[in-house]
Protein backbone atom coordinates (compact mmCIF):
# COMPACT_ATOMS: atom_id res chain seq x y z
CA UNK A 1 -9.60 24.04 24.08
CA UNK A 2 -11.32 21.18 21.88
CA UNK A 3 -11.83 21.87 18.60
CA UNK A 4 -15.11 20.67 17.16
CA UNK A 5 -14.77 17.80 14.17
CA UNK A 6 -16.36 18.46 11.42
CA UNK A 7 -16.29 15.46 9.30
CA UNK A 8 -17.75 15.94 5.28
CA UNK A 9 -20.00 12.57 5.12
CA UNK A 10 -20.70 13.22 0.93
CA UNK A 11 -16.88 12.92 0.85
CA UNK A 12 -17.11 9.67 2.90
CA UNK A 13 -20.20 8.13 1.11
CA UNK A 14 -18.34 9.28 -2.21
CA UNK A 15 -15.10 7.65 -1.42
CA UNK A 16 -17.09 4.31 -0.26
CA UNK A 17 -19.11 4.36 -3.16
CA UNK A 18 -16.37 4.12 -5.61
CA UNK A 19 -16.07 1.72 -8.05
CA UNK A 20 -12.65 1.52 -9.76
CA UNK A 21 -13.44 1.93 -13.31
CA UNK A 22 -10.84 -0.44 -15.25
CA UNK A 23 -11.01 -2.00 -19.02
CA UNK A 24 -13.66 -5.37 -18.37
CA UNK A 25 -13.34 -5.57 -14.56
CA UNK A 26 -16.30 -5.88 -12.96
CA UNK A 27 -16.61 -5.17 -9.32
CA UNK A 28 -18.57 -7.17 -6.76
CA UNK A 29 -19.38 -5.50 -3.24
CA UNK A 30 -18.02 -8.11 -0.83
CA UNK A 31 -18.21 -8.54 3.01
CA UNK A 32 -14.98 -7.37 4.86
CA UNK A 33 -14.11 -8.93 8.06
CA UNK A 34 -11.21 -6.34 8.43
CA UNK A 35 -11.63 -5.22 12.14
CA UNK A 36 -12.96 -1.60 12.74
CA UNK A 37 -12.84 0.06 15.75
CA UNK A 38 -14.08 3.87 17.17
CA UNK A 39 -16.59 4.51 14.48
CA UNK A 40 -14.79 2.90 11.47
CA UNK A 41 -16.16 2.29 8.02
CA UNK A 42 -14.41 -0.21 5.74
CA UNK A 43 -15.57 -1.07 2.39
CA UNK A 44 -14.19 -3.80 0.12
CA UNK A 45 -14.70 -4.51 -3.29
CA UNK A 46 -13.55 -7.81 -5.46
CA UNK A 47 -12.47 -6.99 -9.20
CA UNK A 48 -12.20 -9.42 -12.17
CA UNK A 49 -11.60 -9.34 -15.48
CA UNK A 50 -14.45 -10.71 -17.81
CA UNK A 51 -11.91 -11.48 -20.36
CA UNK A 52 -9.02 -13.05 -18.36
CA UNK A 53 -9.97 -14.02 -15.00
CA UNK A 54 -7.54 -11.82 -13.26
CA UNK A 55 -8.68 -10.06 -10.14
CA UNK A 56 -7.63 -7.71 -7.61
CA UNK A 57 -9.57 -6.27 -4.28
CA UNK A 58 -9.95 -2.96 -2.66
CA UNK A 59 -10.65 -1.67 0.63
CA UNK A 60 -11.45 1.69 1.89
CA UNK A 61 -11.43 1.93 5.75
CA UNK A 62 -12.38 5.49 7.04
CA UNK A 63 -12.79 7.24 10.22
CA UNK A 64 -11.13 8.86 13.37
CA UNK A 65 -7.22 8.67 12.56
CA UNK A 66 -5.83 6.98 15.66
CA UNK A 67 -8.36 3.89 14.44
CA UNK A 68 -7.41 4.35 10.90
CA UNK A 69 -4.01 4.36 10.77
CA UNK A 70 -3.31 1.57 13.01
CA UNK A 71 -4.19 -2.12 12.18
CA UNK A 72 -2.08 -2.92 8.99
CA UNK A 73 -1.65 -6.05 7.22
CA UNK A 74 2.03 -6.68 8.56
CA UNK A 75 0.17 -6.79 11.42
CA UNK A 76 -3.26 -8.59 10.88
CA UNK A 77 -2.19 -10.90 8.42
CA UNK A 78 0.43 -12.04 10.06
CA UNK A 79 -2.06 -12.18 12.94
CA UNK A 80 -4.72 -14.45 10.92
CA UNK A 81 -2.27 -17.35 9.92
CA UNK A 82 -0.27 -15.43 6.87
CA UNK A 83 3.35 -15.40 6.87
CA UNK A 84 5.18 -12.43 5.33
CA UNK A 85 7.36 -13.25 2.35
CA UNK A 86 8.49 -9.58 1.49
CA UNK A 87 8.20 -6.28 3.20
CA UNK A 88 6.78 -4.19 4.08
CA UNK A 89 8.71 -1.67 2.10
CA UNK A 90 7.31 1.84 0.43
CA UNK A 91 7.17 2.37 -2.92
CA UNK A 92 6.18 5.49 -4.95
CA UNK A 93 3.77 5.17 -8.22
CA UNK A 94 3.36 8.30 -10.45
CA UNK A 95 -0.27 8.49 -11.48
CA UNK A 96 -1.33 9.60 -15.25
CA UNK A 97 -1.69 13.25 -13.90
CA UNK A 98 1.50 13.76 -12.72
CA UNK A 99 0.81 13.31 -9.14
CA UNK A 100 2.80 10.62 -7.06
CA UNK A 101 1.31 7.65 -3.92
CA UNK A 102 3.39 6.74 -1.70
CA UNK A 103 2.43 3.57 -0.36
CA UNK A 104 3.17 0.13 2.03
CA UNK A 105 3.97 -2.98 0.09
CA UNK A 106 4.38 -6.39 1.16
CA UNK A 107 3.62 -9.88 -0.14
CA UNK A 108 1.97 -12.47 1.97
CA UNK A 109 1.16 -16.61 1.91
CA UNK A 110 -1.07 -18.59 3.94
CA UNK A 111 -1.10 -22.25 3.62
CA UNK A 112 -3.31 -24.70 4.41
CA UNK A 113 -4.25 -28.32 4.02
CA UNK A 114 -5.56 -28.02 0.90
CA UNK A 115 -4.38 -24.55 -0.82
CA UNK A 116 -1.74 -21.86 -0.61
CA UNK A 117 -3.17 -18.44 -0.83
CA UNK A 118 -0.47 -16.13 -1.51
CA UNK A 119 -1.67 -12.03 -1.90
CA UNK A 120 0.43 -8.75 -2.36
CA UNK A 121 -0.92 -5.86 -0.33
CA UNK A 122 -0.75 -1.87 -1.21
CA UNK A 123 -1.64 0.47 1.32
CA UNK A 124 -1.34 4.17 2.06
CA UNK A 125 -3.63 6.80 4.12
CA UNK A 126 -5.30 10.08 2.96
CA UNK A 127 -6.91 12.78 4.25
CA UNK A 128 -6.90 14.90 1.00
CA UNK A 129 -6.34 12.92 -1.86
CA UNK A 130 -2.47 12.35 -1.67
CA UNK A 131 -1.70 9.18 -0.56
CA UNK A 132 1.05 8.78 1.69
CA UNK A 133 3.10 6.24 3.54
CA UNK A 134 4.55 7.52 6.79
CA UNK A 135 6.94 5.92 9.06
CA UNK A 136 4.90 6.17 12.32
CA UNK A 137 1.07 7.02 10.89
CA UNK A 138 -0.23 6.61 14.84
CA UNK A 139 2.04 9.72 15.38
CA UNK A 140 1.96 10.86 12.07
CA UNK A 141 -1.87 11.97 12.20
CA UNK A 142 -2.09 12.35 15.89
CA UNK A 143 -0.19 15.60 15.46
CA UNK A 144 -3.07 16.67 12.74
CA UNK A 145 -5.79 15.06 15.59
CA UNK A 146 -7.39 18.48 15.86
CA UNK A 147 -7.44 18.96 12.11
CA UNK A 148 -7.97 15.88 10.78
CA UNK A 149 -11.86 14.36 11.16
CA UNK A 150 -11.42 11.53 8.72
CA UNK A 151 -8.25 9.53 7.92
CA UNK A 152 -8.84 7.36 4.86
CA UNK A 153 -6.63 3.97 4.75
CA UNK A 154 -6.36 2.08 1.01
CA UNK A 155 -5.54 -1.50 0.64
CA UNK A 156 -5.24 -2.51 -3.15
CA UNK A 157 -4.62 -6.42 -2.81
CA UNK A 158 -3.77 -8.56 -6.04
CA UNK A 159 -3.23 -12.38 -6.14
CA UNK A 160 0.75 -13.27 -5.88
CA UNK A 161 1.63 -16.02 -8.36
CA UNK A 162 4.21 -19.07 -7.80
CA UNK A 163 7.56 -17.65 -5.90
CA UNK A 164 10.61 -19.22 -7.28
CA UNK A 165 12.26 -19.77 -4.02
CA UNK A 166 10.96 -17.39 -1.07
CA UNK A 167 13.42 -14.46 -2.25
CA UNK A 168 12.47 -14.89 -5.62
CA UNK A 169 8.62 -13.47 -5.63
CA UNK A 170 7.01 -12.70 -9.04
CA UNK A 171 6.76 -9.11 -10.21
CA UNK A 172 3.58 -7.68 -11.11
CA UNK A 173 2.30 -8.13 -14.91
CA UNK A 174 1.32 -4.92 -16.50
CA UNK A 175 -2.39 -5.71 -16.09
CA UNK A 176 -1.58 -5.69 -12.52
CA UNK A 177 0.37 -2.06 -12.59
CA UNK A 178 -2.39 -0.63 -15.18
CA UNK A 179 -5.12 -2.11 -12.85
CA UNK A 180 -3.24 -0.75 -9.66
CA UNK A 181 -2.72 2.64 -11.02
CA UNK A 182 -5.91 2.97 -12.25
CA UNK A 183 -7.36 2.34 -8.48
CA UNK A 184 -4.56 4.84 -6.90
CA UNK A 185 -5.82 7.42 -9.70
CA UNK A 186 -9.61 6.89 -9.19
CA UNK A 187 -9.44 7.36 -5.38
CA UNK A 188 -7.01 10.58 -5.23
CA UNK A 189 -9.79 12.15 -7.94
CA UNK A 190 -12.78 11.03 -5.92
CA UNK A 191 -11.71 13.55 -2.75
CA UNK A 192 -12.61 16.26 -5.57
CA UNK A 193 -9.68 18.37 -5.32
């Protein structure tokens, strides 16, 4: 009646141990106090560019999908003080390979006495490589429960410059894209397909 998982931890430890390879961005393994639950790994890693300063963060949360694909940032952020500007939406990025993401996309700001912190957020789930962005994922991966051992939820965060008036929210420079694309790219390879 139950069917036995059989989770593949070198994918796992592969897909933790990435590091998004990217022109003069350097990464730096940083603490993540993203909220795991039920056997949940998360791993987050801060990029920036030697040359100009620019930066952008990723996360990799893995484990049992009805942990994994709940707990988003419309969600949490909102939940931590953030207010959300725009979205979430989902948007589709073709890769350099020909393959497509599908992902979650939504700008937040958080503003305190002394700074705003504004941040746009990408995020999809995979259990194979192809990043997707479903209405419902709690439903969406509860149906695959039985063949599914390990969901895998991205978060590709990049700073959000000035907004020019709340509905007017800056588009992302093509560092930004290249650097986004590259992450998207480097994560579907890692699963080894």
């Amino acid at each position: 009646r139950w069917a036995v998982f059989s989770p593949n931890p070198a994918q796992s430890d592969r897909l933790h141990a990435l590091e998004v390879h990217y022109t003069d961005w350097q990464p730096t393994l940083v603490p993540t106090d993203m909220p795991t639950n039920e056997r949940s790994i998360a791993t987050s890693r801060r990029y920036v560019s030697v040359g100009s300063g620019q930066s952008a963060v990723t996360t990799l949360i893995s484990g049992i999908p009805g942990s994994v694909s709940t707990h988003t940032p419309d969600i949490c952020y909102v939940g931590s003080g953030y207010k959300c500007l725009r979205g979430p939406k989902r948007e589709t990025l073709e890769l350099p390979n020909g393959s497509t993401v599908n992902y979650y996309i939504a700008d937040f700001e958080k503003k305190t006495q002394t700074k705003v912190d504004r941040v746009r957020i990408r995020w999809a789930w995979s259990t194979d490589g192809t990043w997707i962005a479903p209405e419902n994922p709690r439903w969406q991966f509860a149906k695959q429960l039985n063949a599914v051992p390990v969901l895998f939820k991205l978060y590709v965060a990049t700073p959000l410059g000035e907004a020019d008036g709340e509905s007017n929210l800056p588009e992302d420079d093509a560092t930004t894209k290249a650097f986004v694309i590259a992450a998207w790219s480097q994560f579907s390879a890692a699963f080894g397909k």
